[in-house]
ModelCIF file with pLDDT and N, C-alpha, C, O atoms, coordinates in Angstrom:
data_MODEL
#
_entry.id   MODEL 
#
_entity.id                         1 
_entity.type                       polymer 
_entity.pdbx_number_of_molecules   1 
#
_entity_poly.entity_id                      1 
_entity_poly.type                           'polypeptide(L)' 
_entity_poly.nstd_linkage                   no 
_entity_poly.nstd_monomer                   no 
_entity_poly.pdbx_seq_one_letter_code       
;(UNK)(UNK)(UNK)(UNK)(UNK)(UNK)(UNK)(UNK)(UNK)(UNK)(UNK)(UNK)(UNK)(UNK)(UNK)(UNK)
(UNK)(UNK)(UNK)(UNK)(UNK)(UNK)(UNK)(UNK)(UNK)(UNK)(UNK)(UNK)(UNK)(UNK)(UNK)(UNK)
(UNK)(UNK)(UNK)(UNK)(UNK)(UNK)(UNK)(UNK)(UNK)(UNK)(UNK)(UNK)(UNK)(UNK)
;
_entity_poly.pdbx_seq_one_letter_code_can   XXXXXXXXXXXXXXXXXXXXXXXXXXXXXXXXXXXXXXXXXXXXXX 
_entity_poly.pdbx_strand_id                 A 
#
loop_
_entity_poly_seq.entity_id 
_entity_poly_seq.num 
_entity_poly_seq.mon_id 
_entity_poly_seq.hetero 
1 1  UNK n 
1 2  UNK n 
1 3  UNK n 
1 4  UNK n 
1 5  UNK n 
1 6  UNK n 
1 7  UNK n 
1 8  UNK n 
1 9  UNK n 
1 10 UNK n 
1 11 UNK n 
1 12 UNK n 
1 13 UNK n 
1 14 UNK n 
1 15 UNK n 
1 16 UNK n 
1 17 UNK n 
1 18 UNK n 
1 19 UNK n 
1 20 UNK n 
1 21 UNK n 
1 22 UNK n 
1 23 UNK n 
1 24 UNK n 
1 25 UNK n 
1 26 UNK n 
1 27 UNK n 
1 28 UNK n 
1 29 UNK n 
1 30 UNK n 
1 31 UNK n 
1 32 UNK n 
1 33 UNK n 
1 34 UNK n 
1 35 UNK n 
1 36 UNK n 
1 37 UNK n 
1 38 UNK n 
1 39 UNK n 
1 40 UNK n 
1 41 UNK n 
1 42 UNK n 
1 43 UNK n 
1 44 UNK n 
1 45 UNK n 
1 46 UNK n 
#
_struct_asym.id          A 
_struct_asym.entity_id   1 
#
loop_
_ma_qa_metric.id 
_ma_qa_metric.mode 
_ma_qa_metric.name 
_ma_qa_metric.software_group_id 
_ma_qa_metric.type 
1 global pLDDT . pLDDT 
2 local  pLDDT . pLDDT 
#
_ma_qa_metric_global.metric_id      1 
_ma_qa_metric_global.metric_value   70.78 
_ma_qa_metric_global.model_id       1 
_ma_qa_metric_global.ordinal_id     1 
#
loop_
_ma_qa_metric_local.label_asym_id 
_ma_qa_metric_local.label_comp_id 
_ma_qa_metric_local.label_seq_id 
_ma_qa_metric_local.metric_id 
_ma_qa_metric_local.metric_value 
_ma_qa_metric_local.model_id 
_ma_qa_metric_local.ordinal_id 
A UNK 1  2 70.00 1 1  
A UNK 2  2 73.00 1 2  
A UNK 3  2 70.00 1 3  
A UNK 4  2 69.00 1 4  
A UNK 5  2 69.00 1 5  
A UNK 6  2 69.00 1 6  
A UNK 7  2 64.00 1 7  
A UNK 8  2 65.00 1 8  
A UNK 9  2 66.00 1 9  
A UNK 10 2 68.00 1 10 
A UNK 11 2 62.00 1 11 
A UNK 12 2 63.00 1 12 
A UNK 13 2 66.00 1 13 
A UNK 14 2 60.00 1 14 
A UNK 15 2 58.00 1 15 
A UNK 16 2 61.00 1 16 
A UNK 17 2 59.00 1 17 
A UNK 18 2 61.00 1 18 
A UNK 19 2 59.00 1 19 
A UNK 20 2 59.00 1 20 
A UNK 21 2 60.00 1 21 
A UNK 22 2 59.00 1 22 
A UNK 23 2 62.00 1 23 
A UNK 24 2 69.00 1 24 
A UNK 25 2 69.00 1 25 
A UNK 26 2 73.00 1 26 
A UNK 27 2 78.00 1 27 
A UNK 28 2 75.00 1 28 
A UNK 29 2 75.00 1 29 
A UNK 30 2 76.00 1 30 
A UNK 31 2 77.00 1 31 
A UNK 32 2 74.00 1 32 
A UNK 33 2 76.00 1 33 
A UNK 34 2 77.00 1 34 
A UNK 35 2 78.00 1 35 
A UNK 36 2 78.00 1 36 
A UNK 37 2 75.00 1 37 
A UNK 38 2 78.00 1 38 
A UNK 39 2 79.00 1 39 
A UNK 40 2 77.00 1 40 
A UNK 41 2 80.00 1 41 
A UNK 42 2 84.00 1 42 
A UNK 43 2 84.00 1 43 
A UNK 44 2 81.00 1 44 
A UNK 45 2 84.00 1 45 
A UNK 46 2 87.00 1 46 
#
loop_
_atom_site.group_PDB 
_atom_site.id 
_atom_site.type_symbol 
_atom_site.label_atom_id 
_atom_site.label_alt_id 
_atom_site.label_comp_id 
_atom_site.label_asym_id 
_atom_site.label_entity_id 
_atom_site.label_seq_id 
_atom_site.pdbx_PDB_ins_code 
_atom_site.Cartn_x 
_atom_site.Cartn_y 
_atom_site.Cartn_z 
_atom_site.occupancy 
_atom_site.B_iso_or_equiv 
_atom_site.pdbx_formal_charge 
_atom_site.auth_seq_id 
_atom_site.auth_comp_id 
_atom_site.auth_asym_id 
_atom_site.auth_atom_id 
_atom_site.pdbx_PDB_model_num 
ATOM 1   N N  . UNK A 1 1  ? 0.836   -1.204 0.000   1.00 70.00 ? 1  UNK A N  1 
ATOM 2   C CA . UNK A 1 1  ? 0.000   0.000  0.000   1.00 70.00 ? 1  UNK A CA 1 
ATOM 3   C C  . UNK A 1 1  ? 0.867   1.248  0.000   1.00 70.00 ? 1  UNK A C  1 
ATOM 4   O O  . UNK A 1 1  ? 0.716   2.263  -0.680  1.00 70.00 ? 1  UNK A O  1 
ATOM 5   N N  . UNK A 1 2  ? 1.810   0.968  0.905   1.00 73.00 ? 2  UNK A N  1 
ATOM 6   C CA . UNK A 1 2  ? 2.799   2.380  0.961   1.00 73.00 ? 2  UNK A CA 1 
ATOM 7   C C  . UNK A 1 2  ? 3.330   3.201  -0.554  1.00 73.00 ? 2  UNK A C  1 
ATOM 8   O O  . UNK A 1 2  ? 3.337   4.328  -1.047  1.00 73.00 ? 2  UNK A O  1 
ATOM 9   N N  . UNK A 1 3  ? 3.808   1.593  -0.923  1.00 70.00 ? 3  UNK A N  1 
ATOM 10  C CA . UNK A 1 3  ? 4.340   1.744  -2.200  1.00 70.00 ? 3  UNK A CA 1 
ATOM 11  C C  . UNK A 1 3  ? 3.746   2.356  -3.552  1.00 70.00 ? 3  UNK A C  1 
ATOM 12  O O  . UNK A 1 3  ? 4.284   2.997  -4.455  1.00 70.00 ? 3  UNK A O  1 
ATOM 13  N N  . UNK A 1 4  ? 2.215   1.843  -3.320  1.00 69.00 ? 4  UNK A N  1 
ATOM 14  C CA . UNK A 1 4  ? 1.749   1.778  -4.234  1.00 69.00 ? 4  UNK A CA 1 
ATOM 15  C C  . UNK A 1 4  ? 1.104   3.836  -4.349  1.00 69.00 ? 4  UNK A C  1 
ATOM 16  O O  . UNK A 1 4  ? 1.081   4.765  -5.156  1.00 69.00 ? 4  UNK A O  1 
ATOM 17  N N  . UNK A 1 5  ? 0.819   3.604  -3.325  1.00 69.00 ? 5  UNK A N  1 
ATOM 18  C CA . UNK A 1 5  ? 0.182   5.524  -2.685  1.00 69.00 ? 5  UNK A CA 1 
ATOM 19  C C  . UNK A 1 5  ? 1.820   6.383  -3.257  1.00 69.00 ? 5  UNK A C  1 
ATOM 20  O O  . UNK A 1 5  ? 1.809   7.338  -4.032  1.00 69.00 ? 5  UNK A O  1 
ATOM 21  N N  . UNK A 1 6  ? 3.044   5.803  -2.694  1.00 69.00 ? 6  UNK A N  1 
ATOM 22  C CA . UNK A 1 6  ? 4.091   6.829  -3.664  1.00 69.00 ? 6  UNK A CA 1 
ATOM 23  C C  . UNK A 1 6  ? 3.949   7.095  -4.558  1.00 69.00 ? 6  UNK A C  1 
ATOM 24  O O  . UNK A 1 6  ? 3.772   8.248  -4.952  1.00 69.00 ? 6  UNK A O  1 
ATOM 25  N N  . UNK A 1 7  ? 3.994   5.614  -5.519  1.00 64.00 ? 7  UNK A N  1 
ATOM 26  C CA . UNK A 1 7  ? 4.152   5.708  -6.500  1.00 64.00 ? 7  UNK A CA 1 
ATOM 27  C C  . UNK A 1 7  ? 3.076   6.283  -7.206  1.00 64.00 ? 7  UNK A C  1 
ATOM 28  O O  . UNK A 1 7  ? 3.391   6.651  -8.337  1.00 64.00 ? 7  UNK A O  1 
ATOM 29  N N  . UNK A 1 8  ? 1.932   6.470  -6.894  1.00 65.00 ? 8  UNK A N  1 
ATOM 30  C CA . UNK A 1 8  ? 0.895   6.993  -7.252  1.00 65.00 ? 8  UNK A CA 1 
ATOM 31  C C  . UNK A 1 8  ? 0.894   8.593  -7.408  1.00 65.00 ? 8  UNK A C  1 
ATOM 32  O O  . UNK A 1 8  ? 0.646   9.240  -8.425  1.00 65.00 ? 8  UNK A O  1 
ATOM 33  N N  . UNK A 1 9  ? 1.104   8.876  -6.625  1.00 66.00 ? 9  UNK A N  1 
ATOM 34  C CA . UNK A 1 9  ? 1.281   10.132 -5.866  1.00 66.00 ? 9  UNK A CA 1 
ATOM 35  C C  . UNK A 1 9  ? 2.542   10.899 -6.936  1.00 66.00 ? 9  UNK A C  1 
ATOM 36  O O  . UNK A 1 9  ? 2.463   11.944 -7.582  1.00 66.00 ? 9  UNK A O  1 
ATOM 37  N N  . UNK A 1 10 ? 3.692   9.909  -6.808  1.00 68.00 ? 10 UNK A N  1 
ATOM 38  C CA . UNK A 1 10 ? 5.178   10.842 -7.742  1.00 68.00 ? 10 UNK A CA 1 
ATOM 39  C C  . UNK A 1 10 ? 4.539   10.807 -9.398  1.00 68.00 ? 10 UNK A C  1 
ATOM 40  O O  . UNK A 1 10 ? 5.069   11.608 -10.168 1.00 68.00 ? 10 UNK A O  1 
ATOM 41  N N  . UNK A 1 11 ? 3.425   9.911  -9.962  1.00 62.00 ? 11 UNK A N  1 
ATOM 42  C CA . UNK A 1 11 ? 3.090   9.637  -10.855 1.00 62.00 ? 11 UNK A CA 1 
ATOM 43  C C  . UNK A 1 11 ? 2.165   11.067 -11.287 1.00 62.00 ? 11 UNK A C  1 
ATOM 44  O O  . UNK A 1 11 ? 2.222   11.781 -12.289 1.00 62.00 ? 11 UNK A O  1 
ATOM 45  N N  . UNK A 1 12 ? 1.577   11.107 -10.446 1.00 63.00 ? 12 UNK A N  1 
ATOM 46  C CA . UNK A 1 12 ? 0.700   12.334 -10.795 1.00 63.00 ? 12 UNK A CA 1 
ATOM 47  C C  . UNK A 1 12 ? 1.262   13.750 -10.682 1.00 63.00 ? 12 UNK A C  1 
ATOM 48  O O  . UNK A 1 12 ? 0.773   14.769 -11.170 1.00 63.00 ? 12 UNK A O  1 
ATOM 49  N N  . UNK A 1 13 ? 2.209   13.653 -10.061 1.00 66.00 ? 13 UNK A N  1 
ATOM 50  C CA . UNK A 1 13 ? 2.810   14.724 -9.556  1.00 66.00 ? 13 UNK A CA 1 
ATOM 51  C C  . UNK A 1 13 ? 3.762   15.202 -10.614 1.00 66.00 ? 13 UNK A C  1 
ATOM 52  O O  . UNK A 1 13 ? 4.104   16.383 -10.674 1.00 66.00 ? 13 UNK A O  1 
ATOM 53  N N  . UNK A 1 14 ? 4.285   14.077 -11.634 1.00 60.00 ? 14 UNK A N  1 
ATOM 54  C CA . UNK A 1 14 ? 5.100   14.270 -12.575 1.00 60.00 ? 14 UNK A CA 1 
ATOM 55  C C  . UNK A 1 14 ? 4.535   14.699 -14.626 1.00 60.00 ? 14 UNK A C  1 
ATOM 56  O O  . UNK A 1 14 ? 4.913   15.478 -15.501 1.00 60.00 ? 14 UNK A O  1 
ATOM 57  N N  . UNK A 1 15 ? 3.312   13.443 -14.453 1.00 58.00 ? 15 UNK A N  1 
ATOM 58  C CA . UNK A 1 15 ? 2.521   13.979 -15.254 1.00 58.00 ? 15 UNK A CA 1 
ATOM 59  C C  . UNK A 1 15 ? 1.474   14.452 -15.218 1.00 58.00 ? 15 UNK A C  1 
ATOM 60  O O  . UNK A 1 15 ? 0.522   13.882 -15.750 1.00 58.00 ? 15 UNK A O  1 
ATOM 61  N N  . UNK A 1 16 ? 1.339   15.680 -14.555 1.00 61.00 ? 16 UNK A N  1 
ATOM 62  C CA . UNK A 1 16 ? 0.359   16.666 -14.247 1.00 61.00 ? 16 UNK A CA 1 
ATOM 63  C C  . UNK A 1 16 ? -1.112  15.716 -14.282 1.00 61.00 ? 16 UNK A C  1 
ATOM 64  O O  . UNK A 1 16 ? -1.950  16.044 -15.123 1.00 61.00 ? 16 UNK A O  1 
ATOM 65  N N  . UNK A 1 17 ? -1.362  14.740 -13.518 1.00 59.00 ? 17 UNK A N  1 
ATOM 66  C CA . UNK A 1 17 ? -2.511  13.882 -13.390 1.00 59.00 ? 17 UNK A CA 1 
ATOM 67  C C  . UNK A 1 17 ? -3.286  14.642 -12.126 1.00 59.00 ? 17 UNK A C  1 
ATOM 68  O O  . UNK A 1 17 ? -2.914  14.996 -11.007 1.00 59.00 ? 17 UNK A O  1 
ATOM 69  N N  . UNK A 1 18 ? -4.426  14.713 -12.784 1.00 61.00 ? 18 UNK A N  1 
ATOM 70  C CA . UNK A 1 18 ? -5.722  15.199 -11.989 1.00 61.00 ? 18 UNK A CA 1 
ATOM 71  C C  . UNK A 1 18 ? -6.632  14.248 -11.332 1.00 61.00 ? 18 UNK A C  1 
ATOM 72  O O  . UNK A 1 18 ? -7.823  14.160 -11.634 1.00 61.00 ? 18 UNK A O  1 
ATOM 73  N N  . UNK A 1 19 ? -5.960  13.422 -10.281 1.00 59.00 ? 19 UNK A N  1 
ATOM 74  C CA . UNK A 1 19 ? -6.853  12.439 -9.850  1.00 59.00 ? 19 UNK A CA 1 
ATOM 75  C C  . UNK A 1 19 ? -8.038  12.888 -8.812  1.00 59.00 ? 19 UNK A C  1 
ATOM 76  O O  . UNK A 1 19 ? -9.044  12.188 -8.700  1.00 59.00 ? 19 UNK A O  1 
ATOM 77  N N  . UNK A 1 20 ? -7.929  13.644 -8.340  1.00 59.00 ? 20 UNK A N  1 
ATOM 78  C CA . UNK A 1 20 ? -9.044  14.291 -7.474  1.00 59.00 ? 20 UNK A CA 1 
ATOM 79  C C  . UNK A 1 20 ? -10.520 15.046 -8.771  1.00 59.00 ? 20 UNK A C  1 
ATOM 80  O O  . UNK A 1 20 ? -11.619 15.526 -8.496  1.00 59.00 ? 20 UNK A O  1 
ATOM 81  N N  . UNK A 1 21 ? -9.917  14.853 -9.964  1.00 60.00 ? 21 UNK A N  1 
ATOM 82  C CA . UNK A 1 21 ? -11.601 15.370 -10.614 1.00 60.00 ? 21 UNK A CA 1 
ATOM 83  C C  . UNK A 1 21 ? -12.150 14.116 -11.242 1.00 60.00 ? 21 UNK A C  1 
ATOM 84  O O  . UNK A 1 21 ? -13.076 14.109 -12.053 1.00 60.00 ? 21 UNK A O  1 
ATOM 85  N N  . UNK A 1 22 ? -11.333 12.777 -10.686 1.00 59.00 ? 22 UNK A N  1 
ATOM 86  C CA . UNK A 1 22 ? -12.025 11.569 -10.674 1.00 59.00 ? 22 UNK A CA 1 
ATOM 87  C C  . UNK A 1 22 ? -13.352 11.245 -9.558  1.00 59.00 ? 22 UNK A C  1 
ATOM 88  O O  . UNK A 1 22 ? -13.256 11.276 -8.331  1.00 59.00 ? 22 UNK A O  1 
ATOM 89  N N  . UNK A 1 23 ? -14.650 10.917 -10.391 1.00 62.00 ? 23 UNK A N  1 
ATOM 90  C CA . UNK A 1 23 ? -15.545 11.382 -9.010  1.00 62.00 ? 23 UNK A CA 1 
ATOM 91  C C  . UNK A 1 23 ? -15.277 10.510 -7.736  1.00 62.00 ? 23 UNK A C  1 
ATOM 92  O O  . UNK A 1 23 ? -15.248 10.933 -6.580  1.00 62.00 ? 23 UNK A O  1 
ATOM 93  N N  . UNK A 1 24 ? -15.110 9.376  -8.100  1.00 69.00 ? 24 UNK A N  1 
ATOM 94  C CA . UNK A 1 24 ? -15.308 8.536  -6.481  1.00 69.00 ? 24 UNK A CA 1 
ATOM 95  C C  . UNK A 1 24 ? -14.177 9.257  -6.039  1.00 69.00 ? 24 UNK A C  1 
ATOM 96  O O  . UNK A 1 24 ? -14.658 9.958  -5.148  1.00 69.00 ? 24 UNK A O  1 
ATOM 97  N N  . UNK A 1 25 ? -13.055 9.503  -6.102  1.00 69.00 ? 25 UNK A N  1 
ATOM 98  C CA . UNK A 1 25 ? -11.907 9.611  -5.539  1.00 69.00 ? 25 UNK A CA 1 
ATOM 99  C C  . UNK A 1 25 ? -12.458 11.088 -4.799  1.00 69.00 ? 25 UNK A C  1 
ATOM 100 O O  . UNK A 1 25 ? -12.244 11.188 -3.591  1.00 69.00 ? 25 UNK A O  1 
ATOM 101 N N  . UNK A 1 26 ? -13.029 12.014 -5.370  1.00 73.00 ? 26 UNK A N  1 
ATOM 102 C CA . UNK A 1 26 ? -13.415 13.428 -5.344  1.00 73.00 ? 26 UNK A CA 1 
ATOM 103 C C  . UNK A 1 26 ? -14.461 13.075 -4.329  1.00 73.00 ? 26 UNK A C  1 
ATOM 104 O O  . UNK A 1 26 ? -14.345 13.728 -3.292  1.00 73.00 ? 26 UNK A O  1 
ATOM 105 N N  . UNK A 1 27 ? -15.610 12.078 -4.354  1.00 78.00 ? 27 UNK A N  1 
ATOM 106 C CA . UNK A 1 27 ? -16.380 12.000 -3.701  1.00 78.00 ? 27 UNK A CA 1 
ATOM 107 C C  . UNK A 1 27 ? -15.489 11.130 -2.114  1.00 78.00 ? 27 UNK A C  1 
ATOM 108 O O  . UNK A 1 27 ? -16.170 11.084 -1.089  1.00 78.00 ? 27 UNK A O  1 
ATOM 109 N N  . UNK A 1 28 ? -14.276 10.620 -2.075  1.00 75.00 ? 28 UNK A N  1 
ATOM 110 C CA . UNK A 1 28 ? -13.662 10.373 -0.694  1.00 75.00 ? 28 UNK A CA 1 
ATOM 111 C C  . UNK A 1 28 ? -12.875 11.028 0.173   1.00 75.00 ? 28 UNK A C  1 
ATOM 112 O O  . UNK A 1 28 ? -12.628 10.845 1.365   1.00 75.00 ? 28 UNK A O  1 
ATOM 113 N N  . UNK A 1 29 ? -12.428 12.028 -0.821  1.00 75.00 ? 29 UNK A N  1 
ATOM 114 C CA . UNK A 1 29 ? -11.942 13.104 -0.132  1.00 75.00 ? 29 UNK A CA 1 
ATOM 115 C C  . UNK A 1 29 ? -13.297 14.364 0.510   1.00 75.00 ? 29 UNK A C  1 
ATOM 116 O O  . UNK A 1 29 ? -13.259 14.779 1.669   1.00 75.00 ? 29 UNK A O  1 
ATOM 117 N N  . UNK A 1 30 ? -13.990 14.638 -0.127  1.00 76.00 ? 30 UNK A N  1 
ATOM 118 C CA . UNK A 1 30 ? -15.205 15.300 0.337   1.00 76.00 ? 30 UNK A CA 1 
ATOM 119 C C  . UNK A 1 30 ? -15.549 14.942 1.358   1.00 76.00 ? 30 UNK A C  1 
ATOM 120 O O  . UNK A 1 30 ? -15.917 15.798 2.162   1.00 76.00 ? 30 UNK A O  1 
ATOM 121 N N  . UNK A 1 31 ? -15.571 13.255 1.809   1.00 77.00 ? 31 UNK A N  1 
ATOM 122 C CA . UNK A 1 31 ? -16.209 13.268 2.949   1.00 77.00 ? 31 UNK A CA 1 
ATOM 123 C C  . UNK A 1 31 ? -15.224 13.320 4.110   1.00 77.00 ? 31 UNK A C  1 
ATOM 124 O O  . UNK A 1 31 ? -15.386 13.324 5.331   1.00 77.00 ? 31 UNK A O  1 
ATOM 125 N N  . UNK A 1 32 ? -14.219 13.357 3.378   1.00 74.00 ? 32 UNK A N  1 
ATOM 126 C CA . UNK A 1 32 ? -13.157 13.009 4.715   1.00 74.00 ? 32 UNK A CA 1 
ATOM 127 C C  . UNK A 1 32 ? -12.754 14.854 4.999   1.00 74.00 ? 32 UNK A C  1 
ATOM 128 O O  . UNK A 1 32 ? -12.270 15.355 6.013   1.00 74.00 ? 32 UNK A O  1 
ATOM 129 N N  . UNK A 1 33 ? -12.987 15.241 4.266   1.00 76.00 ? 33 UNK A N  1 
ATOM 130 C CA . UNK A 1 33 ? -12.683 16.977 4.561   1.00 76.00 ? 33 UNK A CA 1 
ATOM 131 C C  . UNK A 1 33 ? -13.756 17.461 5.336   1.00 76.00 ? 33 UNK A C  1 
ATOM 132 O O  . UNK A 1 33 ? -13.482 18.403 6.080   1.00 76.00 ? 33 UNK A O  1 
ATOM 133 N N  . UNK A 1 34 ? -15.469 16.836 5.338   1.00 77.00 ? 34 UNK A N  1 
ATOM 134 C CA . UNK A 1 34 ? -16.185 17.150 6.122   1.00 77.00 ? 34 UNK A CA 1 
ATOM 135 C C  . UNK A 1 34 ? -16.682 16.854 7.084   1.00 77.00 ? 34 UNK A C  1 
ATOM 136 O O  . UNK A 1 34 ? -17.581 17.492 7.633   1.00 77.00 ? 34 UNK A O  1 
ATOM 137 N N  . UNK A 1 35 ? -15.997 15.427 7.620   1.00 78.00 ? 35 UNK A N  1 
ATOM 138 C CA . UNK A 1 35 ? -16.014 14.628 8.838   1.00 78.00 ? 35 UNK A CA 1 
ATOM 139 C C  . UNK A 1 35 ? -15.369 14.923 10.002  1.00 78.00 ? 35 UNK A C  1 
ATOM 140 O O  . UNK A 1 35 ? -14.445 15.733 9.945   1.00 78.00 ? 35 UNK A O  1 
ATOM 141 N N  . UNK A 1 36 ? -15.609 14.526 10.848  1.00 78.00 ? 36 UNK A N  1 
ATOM 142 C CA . UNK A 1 36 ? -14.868 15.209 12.356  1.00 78.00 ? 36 UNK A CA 1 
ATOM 143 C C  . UNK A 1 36 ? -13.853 13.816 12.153  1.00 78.00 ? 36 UNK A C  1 
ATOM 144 O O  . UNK A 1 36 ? -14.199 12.808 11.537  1.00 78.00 ? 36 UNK A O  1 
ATOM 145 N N  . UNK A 1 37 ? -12.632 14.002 12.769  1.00 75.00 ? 37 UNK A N  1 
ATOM 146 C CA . UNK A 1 37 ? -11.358 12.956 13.112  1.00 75.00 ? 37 UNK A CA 1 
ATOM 147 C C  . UNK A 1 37 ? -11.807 11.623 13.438  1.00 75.00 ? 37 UNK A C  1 
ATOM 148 O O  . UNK A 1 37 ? -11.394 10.592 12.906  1.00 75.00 ? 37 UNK A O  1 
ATOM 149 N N  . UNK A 1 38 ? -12.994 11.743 14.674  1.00 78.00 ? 38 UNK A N  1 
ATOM 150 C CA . UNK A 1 38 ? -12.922 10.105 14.941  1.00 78.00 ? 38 UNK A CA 1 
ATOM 151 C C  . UNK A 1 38 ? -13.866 9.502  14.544  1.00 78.00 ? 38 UNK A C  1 
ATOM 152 O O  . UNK A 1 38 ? -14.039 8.407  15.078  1.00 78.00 ? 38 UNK A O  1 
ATOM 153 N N  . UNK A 1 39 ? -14.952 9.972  13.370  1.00 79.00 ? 39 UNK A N  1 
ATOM 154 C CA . UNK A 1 39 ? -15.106 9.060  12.512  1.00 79.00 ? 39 UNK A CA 1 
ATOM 155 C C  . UNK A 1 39 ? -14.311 8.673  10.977  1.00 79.00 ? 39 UNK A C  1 
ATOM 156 O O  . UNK A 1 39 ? -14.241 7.700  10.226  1.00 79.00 ? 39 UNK A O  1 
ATOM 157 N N  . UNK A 1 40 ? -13.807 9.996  11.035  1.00 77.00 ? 40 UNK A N  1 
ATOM 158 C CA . UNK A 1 40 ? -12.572 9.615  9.968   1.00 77.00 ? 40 UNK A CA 1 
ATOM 159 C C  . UNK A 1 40 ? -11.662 8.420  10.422  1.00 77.00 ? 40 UNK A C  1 
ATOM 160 O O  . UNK A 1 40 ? -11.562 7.306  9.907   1.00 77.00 ? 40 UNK A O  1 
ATOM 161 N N  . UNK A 1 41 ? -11.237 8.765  11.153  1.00 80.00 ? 41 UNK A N  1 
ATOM 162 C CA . UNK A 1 41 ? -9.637  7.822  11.918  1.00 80.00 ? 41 UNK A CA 1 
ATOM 163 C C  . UNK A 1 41 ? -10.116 6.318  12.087  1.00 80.00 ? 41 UNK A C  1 
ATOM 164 O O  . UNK A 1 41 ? -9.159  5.607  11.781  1.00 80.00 ? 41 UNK A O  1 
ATOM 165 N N  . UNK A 1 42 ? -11.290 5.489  12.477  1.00 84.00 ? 42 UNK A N  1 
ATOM 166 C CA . UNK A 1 42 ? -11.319 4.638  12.548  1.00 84.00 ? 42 UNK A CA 1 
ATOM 167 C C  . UNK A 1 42 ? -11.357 3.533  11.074  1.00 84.00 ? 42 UNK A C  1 
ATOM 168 O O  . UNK A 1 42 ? -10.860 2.467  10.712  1.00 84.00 ? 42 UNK A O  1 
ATOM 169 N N  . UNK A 1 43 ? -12.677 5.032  10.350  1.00 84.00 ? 43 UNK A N  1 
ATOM 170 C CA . UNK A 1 43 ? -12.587 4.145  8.627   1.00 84.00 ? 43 UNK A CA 1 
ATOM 171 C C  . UNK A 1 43 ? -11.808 4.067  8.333   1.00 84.00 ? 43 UNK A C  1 
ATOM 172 O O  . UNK A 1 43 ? -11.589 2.937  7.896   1.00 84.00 ? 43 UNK A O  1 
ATOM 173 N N  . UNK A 1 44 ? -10.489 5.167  8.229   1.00 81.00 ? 44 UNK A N  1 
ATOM 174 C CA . UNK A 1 44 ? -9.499  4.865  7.546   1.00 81.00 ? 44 UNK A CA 1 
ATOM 175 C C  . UNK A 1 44 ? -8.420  3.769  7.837   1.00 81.00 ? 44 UNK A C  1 
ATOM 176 O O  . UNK A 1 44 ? -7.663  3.205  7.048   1.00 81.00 ? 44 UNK A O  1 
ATOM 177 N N  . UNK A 1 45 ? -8.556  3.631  9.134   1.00 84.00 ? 45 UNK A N  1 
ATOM 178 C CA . UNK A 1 45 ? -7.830  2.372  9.949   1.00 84.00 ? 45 UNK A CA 1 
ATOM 179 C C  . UNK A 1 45 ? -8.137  0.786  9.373   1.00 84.00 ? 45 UNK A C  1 
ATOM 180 O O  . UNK A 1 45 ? -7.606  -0.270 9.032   1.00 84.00 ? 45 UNK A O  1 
ATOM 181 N N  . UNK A 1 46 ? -9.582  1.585  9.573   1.00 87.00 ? 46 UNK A N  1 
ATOM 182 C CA . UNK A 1 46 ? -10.752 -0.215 8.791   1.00 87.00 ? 46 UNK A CA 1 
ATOM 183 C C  . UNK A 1 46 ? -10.013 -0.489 7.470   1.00 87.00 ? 46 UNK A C  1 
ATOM 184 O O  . UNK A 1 46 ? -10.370 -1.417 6.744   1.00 87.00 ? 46 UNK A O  1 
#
């Protein structure tokens, strides 16, 4: 997972990839920007 989130991450970062105007991805960050911590912290644990 670690690996894969770098590499993901240096990937987009290099060819200007817009993964956040992908909807689900857009729609998981939304909720996690409007959630309080400890229901965030446990899903993301899950």
């Amino acid at each position: 997972i670690g690996i894969a989130v770098g590499f993901g991450m240096n990937i987009a970062n290099e060819l200007d990839l817009e993964f956040s105007q992908v909807g689900v991805i857009r729609s998981v960050f939304t909720w996690v920007t409007e959630s309080s911590p400890p229901v965030v912290a446990p899903a993301v644990v899950g």
